[in-house]
Protein backbone atom coordinates (compact mmCIF):
# COMPACT_ATOMS: atom_id res chain seq x y z
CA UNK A 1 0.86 -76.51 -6.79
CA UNK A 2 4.34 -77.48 -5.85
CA UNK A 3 4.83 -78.44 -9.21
CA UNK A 4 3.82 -75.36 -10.65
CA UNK A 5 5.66 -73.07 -8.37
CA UNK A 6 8.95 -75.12 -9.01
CA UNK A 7 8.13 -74.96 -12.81
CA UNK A 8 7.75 -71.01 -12.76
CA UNK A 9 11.01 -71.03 -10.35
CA UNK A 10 13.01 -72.68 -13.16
CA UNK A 11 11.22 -70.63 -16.33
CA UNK A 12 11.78 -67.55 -14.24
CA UNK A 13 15.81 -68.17 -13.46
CA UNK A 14 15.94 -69.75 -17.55
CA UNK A 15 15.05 -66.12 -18.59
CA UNK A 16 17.72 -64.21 -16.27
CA UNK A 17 20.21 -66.75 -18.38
CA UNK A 18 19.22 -66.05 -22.05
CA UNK A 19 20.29 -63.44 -23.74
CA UNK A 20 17.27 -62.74 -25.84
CA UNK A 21 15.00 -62.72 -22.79
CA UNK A 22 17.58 -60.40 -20.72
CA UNK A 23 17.50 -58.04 -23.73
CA UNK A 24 13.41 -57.99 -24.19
CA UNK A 25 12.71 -58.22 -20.75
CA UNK A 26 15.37 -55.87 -19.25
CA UNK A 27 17.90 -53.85 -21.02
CA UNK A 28 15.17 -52.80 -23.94
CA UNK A 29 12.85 -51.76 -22.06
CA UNK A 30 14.93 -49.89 -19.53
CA UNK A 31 17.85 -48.68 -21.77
CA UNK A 32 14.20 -46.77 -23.76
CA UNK A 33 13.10 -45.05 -20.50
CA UNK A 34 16.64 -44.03 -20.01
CA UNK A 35 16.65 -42.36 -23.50
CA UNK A 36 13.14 -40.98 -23.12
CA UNK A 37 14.18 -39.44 -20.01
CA UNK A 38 17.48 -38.51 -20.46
CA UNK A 39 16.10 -36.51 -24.30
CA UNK A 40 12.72 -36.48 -24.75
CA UNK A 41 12.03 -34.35 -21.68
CA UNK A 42 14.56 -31.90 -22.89
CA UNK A 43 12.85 -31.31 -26.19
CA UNK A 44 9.53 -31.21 -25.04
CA UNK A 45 9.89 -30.34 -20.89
CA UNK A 46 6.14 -30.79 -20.78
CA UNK A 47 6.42 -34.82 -21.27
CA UNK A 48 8.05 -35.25 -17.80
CA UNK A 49 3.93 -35.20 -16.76
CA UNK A 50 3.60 -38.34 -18.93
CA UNK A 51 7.17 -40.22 -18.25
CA UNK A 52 7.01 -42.28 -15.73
CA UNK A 53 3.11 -44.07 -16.74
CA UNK A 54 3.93 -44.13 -20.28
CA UNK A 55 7.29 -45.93 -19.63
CA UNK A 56 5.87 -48.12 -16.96
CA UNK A 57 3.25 -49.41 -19.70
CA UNK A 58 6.56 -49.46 -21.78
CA UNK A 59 8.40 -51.67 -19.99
CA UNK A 60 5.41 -54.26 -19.17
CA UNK A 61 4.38 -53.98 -22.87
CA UNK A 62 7.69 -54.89 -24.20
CA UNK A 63 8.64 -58.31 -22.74
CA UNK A 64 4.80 -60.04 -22.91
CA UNK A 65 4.34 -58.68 -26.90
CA UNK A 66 8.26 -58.54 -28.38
CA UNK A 67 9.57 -61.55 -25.83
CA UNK A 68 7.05 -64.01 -24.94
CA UNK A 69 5.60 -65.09 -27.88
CA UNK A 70 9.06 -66.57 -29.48
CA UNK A 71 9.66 -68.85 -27.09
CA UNK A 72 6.53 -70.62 -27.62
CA UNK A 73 6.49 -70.70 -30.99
CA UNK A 74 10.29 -72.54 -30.61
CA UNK A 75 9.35 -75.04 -27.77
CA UNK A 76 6.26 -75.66 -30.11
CA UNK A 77 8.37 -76.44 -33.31
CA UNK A 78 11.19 -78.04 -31.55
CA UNK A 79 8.62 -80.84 -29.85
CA UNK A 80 9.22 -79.55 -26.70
CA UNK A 81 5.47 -79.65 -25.89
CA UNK A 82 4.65 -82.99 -27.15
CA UNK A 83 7.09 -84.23 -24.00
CA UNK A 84 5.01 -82.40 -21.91
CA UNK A 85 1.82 -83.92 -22.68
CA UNK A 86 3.24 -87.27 -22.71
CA UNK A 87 4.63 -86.46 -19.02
CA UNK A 88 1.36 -84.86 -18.07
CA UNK A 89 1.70 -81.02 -18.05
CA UNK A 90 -1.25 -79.35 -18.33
CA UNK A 91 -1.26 -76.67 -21.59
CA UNK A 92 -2.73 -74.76 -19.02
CA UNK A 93 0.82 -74.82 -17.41
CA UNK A 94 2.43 -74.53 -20.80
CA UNK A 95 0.83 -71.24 -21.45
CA UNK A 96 0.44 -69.64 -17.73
CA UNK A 97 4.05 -70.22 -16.73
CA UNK A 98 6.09 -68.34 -19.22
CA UNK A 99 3.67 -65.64 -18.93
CA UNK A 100 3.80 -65.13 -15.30
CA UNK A 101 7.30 -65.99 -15.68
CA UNK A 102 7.48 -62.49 -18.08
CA UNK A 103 5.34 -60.23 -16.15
CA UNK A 104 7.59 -60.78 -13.47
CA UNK A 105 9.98 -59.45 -14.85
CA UNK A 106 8.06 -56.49 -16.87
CA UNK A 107 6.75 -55.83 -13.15
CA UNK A 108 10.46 -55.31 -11.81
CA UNK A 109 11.39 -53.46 -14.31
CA UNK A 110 8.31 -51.21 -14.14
CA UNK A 111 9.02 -50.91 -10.41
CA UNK A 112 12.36 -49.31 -11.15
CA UNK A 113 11.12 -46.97 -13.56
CA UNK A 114 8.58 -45.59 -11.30
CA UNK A 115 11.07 -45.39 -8.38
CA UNK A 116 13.50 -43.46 -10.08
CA UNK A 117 11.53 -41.54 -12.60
CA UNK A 118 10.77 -38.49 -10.27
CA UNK A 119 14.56 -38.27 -8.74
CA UNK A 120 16.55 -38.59 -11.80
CA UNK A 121 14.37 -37.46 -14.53
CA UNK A 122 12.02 -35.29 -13.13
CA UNK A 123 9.16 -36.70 -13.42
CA UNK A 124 5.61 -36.41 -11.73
CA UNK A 125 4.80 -38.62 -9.32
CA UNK A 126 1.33 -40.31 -9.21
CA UNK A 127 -1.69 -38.33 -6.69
CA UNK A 128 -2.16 -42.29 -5.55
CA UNK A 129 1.02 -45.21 -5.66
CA UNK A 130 -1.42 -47.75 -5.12
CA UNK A 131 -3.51 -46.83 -7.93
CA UNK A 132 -0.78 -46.77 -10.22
CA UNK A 133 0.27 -50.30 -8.96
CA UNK A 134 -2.88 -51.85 -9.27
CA UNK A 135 -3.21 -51.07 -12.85
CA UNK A 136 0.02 -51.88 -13.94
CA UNK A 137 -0.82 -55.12 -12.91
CA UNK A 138 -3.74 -55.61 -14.79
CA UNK A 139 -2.27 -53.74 -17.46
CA UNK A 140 0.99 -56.58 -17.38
CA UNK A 141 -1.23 -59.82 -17.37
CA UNK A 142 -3.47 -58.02 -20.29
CA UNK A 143 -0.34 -58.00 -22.15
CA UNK A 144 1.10 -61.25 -21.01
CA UNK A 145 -2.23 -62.74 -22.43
CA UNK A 146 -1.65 -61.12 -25.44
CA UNK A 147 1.82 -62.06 -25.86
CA UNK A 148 0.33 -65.61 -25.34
CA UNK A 149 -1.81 -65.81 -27.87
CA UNK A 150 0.43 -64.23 -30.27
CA UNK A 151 2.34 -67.22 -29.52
CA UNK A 152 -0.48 -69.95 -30.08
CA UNK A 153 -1.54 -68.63 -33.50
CA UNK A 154 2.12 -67.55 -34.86
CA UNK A 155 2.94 -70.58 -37.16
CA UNK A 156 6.60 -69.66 -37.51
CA UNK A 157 9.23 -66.61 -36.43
CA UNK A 158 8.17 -64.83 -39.18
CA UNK A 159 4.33 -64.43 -38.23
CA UNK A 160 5.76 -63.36 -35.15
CA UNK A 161 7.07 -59.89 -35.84
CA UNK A 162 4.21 -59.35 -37.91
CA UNK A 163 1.71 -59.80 -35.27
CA UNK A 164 3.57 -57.99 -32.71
CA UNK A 165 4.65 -54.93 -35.07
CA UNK A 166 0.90 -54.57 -35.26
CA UNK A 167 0.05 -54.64 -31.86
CA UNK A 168 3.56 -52.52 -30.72
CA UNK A 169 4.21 -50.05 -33.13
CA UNK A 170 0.83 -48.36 -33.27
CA UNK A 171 0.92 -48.32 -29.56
CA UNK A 172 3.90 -46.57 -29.57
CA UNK A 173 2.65 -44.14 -31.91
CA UNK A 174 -1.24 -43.66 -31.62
CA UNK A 175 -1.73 -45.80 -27.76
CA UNK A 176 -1.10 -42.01 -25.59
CA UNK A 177 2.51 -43.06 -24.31
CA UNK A 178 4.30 -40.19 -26.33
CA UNK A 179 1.56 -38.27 -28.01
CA UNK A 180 -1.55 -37.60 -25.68
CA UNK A 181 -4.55 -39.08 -26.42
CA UNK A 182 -6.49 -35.74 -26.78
CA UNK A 183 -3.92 -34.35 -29.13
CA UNK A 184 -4.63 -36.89 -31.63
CA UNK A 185 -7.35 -36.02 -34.80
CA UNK A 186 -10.45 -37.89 -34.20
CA UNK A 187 -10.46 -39.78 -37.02
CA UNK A 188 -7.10 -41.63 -35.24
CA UNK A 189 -8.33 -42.08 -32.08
CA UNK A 190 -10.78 -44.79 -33.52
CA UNK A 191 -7.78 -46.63 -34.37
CA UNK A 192 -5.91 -46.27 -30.97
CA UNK A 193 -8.94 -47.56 -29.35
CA UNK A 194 -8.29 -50.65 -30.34
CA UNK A 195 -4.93 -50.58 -28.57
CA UNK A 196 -5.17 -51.75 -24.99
CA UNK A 197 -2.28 -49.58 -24.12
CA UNK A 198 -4.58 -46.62 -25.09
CA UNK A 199 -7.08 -47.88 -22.30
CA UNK A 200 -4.40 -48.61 -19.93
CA UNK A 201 -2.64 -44.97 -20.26
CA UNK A 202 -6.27 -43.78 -19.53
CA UNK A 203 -6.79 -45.26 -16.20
CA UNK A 204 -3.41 -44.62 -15.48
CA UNK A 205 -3.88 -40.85 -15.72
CA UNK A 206 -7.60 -40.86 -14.60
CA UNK A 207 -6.81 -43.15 -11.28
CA UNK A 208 -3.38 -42.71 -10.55
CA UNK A 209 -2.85 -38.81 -11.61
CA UNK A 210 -6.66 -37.59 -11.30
CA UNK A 211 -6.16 -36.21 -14.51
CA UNK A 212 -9.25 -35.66 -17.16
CA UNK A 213 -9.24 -37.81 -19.59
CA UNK A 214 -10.93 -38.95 -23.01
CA UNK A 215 -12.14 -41.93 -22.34
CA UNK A 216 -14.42 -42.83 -19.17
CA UNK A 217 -11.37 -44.75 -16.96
CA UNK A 218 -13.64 -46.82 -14.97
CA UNK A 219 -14.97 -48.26 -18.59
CA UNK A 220 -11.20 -48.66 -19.30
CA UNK A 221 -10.53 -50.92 -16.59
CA UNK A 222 -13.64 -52.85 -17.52
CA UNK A 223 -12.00 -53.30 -21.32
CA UNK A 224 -8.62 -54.20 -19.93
CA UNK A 225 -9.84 -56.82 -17.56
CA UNK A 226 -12.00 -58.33 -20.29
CA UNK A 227 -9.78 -58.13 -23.06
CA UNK A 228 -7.34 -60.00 -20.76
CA UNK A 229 -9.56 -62.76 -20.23
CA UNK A 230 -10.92 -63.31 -23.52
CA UNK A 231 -7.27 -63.66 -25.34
CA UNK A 232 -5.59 -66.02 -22.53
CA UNK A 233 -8.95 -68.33 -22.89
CA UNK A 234 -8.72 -68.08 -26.60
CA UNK A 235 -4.44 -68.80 -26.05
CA UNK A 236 -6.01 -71.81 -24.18
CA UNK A 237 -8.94 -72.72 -26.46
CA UNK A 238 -6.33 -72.46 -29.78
CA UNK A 239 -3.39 -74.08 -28.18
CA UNK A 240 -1.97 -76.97 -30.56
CA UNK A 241 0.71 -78.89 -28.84
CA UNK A 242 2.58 -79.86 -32.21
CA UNK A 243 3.54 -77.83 -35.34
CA UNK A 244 3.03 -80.94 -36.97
CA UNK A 245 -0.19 -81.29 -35.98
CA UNK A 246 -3.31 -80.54 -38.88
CA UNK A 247 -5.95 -80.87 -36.49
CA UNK A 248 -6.44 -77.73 -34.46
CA UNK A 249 -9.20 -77.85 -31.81
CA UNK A 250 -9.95 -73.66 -34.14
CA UNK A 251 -8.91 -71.80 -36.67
CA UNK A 252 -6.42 -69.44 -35.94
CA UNK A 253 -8.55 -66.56 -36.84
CA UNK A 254 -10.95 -66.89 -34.07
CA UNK A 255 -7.92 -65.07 -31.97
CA UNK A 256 -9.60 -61.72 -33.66
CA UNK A 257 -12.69 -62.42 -31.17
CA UNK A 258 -9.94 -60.58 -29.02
CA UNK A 259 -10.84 -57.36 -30.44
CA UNK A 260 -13.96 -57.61 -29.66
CA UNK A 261 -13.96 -55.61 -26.09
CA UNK A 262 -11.48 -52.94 -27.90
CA UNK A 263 -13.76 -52.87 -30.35
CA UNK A 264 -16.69 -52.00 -27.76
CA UNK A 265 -14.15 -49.69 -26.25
CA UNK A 266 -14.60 -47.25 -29.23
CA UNK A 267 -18.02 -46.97 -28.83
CA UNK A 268 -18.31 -47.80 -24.93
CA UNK A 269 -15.60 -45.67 -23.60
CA UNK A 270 -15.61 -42.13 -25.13
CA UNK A 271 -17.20 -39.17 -23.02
């Protein structure tokens, strides 16, 4: 444990250091908000009711799906793993530490957003804080999974924008953080189900703001938590300690099995 705690300690302090990892983890995220709140609310006044839990999913989407996944792929190619295994470190360690290490970080960041949303911006504040809290942090280690297996399956820094483009941009766009959910033609919210940030902008509002909502939120939570679980066992399951390695315990491919409670979402989770 001591081992762990010091290793986290010294990913954690690595990230306030680079450059990359300051800009994904903390100036994107929050220099967004500041935009959203500082102009989006004055063309459309009636988005101040959705600011502060669509740019709290913002920020802890960003880092785990954009950030997280690049630095794996690079400690992968470079052979930094292989020393790892051949001083014992777990790939359970490997994977779990740079995550943790990121939703740390998405979760301070988040914290600042919903602390000064309502005095600077206007926002609304949440009917219940602790509801709001508790889902963002399911809603960061879904997306710190996520971001991990993005990482395990990219093969190079190429793969990497592609998988995360497909996973952030229709979030942004079809997931409920700028356009509600119920807005959206019904033929489109099939494909925003499989977004978790669709499910985690629904228990936000349901839970948190005691808001009606489109899908079910308790079944929303359910769908989070399990989609979280089955992509960092599949980040474990797929992990391949060398780039140079050919034999891979799966084929990348199985990481779609991650769909699969998104997929049951659409069908599961609609009233």
């Amino acid at each position: 444990m001591t081992a762990f705690l010091n290793h986290f300690v010294f990913d954690f302090k690595t990230g306030l250091r680079n450059p990359t990892a300051m800009m994904m983890n903390y100036l994107f995220p929050l220099a967004f908000y500041a935009m959203m709140g500082g102009v989006m609310t004055k063309i459309n006044p009636g988005y101040t009711n959705m600011l502060l839990p669509s740019m709290v999913i913002f920020a802890l989407m960003v880092p785990s799906i954009l950030g997280l996944p690049g630095p794996l792929v690079e400690s992968r190619e470079a052979g930094i793993f292989r020393s790892f295994k051949i001083n014992g470190v777990p790939a359970l360690s490997i994977l779990t530490i740079p995550a943790l290490s990121t939703i740390f970080a998405s979760l301070i960041v988040s914290t600042i957003i919903a602390l000064t949303a309502v005095p600077i911006f206007g926002g609304r504040a949440p009917a219940s804080w602790l509801n709001l809290a508790l889902i963002a942090l399911l809603s960061a280690l879904v997306f710190g999974s996520l971001g991990a297996l993005i990482g395990v399956v990219a093969k190079n820094s190429r793969s990497i924008v592609l998988y995360s483009q497909l996973i952030f941009l229709p979030s942004i766009l079809l997931g409920g953080m700028i356009i509600p959910l119920e807005m959206l033609p019904q033929s489109v919210r099939a494909i925003s189900g499989l977004l978790p940030t669709t499910y985690a902008m629904q228990a936000l509002l349901g839970y948190a703001y005691q808001q009606n909502t489109v899908y079910n939120p308790q079944t929303c939570l359910i769908i989070l938590a399990a989609g979280g679980l089955l992509a960092i066992g599949l980040a474990i399951y797929l992990f391949n300690w060398d780039s140079r390695n050919q034999v891979r315990r799966g084929h990348p491919l199985l990481a779609l099995i991650a769909l699969l409670p998104y997929i049951a979402g659409i069908i599961l989770a609609g009233r």
